[in-house]
N, C-alpha and C. Protein backbone atom coordinates (compact mmCIF):
# COMPACT_ATOMS: atom_id res chain seq x y z
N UNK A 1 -1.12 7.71 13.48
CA UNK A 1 -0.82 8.19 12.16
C UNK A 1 -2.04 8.78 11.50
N UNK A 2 -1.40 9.75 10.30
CA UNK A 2 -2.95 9.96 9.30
C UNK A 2 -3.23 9.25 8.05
N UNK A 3 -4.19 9.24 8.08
CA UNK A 3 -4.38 8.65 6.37
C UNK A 3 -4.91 9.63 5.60
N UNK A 4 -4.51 9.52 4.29
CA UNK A 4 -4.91 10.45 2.97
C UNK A 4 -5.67 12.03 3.61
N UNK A 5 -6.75 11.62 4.37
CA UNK A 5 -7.79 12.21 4.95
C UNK A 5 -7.73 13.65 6.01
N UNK A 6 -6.37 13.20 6.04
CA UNK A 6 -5.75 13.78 7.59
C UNK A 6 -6.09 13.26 8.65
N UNK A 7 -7.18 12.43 8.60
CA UNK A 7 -8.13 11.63 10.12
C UNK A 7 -6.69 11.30 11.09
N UNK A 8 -6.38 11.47 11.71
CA UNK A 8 -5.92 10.60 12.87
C UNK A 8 -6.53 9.00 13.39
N UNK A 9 -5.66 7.86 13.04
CA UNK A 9 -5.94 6.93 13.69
C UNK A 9 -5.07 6.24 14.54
N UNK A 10 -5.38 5.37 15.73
CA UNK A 10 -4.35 4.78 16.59
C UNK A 10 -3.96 3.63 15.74
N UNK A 11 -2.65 3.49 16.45
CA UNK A 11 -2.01 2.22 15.35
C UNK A 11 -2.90 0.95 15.67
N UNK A 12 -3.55 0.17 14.53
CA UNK A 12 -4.10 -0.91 14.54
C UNK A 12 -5.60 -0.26 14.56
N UNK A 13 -6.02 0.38 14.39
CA UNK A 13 -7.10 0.92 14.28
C UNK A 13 -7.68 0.70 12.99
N UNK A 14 -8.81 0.08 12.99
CA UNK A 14 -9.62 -0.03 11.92
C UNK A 14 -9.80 1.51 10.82
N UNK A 15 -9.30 0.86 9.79
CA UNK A 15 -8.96 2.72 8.85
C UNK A 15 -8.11 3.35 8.45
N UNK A 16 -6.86 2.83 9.72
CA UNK A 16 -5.64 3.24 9.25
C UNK A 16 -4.85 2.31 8.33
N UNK A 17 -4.21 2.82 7.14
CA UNK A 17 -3.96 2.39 5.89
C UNK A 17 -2.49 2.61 6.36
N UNK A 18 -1.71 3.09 7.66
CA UNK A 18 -0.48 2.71 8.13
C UNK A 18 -0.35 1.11 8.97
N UNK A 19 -1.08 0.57 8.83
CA UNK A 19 -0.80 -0.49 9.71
C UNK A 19 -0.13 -0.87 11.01
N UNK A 20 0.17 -1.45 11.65
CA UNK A 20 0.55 -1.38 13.01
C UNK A 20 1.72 -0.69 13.63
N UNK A 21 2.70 -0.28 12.71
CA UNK A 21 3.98 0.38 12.82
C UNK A 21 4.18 1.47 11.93
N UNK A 22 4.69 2.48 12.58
CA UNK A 22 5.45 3.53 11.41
C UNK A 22 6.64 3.78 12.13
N UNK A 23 7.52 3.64 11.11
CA UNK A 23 8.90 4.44 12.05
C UNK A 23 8.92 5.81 10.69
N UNK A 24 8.75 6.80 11.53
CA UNK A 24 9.48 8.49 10.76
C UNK A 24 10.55 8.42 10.27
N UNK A 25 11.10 8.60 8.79
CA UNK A 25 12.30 8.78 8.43
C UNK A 25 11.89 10.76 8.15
N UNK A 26 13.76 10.95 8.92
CA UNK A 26 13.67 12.42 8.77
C UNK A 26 15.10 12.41 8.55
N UNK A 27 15.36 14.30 7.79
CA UNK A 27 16.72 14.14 7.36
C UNK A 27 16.87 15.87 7.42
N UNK A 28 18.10 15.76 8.22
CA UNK A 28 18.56 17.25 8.43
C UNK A 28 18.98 18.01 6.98
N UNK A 29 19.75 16.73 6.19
CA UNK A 29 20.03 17.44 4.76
C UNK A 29 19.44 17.81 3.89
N UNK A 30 17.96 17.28 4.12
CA UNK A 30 17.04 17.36 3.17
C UNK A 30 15.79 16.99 3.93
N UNK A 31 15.22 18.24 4.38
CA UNK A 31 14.30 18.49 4.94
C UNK A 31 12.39 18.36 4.36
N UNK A 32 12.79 18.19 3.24
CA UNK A 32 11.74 17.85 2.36
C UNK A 32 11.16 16.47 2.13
N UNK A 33 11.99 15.65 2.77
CA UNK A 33 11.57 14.30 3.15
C UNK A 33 10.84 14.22 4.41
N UNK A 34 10.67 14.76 5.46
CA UNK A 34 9.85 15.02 6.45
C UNK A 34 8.52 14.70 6.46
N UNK A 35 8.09 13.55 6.75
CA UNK A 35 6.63 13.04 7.19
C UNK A 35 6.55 11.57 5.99
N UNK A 36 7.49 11.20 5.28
CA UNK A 36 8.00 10.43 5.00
C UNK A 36 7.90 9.26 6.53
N UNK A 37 7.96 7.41 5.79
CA UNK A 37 8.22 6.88 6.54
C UNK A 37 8.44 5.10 6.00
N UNK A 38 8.67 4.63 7.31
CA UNK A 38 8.62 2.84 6.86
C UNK A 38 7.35 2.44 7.97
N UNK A 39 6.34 2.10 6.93
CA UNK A 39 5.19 1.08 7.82
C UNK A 39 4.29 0.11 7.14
N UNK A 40 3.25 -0.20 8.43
CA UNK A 40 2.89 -1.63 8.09
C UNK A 40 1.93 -0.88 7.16
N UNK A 41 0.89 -1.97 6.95
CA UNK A 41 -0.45 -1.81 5.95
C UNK A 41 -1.76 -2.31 6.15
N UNK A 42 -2.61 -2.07 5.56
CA UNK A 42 -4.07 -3.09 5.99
C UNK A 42 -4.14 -3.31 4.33
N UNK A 43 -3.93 -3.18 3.71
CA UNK A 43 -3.86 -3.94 2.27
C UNK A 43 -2.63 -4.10 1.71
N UNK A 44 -2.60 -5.77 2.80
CA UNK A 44 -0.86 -6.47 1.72
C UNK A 44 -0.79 -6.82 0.89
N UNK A 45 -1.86 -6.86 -0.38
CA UNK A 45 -1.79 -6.76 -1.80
C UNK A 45 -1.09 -5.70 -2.01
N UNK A 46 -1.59 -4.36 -1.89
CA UNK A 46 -1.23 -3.21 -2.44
C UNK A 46 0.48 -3.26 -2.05
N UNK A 47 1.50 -3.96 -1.40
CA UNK A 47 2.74 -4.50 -1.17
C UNK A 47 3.51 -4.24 -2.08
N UNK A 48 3.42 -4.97 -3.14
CA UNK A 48 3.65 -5.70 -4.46
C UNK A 48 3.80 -4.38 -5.38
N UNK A 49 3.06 -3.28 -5.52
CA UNK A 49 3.11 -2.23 -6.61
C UNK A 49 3.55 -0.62 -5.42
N UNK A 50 3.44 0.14 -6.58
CA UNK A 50 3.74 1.38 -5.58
C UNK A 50 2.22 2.28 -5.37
N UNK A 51 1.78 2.16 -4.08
CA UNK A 51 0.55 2.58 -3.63
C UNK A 51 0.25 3.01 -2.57
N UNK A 52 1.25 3.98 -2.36
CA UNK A 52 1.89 4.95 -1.15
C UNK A 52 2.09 6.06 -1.85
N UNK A 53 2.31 6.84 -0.55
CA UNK A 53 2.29 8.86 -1.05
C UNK A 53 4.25 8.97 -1.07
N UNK A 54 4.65 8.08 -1.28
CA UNK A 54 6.24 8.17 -0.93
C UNK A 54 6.73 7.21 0.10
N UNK A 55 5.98 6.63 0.76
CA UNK A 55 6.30 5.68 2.00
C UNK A 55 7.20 4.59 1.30
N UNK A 56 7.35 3.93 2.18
CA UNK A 56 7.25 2.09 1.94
C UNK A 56 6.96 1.42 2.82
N UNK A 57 6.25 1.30 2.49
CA UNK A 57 5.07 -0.35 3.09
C UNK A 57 5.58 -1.77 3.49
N UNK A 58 5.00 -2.52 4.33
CA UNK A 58 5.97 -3.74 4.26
C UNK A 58 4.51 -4.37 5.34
N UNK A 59 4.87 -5.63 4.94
CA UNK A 59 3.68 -6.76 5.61
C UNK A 59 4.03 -5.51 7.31
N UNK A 60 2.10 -5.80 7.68
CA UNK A 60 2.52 -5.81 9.20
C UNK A 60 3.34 -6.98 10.12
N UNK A 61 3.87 -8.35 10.01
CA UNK A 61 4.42 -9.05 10.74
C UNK A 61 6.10 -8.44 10.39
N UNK A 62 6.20 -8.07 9.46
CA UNK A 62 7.82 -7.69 8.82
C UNK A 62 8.14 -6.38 9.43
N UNK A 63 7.40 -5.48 9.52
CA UNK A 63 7.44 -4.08 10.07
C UNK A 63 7.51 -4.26 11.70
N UNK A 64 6.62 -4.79 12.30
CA UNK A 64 6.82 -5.15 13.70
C UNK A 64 7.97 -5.50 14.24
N UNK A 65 8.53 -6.85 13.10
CA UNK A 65 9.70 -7.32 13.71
C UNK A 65 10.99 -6.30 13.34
N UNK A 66 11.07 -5.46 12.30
CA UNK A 66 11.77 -4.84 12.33
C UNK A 66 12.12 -3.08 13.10
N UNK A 67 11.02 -3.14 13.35
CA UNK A 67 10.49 -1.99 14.71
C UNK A 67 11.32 -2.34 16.13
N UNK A 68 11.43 -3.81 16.49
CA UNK A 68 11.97 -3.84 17.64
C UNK A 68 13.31 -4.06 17.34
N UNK A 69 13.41 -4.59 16.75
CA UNK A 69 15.54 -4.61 16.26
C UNK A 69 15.77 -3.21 15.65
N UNK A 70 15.39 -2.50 14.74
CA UNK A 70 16.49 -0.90 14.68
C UNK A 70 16.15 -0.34 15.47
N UNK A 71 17.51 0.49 16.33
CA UNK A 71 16.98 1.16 17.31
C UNK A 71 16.60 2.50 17.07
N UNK A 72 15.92 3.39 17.62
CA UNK A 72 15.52 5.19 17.60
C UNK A 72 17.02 5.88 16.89
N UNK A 73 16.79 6.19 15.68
CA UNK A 73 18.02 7.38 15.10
C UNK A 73 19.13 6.19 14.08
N UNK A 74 18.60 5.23 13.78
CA UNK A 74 19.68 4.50 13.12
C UNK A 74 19.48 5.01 11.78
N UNK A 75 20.80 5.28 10.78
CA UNK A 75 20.50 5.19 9.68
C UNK A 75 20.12 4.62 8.57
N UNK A 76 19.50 5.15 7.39
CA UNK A 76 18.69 4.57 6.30
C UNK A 76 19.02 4.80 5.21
N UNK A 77 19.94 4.56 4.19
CA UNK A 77 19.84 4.72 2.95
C UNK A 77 19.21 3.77 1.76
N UNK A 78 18.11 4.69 1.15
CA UNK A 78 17.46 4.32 0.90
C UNK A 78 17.75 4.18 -1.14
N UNK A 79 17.85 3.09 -1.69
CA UNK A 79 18.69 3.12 -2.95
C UNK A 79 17.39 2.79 -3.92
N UNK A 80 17.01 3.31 -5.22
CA UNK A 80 16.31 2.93 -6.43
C UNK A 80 16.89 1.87 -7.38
């Protein structure tokens, strides 16, 4: 993944502010959500408030486990 920076880091990589998982949410209807996603974090304080570019964040143990149960292409609606 990138951070803010554009840097490229490997997942779990010291720096990356995606934390150990990202799953891509993408949408044919609305293509403007693109690079959008659900992942982990290296600051699970920042959890709690909104401190993402549009993402959502979630503990790295919660993101992991939910990485291996949805499978590739399941849907997401996502409600305010």
């Amino acid at each position: 993944g990138k951070n803010l920076t554009g840097k490229h880091f490997k997942s779990g990589e010291e720096g990356n502010l995606l934390g150990t998982r990202y799953m891509m949410l993408k949408s044919s209807e609305k293509p403007q959500y693109m690079g959008y996603g659900i992942h982990g974090t290296n600051n699970p304080d920042g959890i709690v408030k909104q401190s993402t570019q549009g993402c959502i964040s979630m503990l790295n143990e919660d993101v992991e486990e939910i990485f291996e149960l949805v499978p590739k292409g399941t849907e997401v609606t996502i409600i305010d």
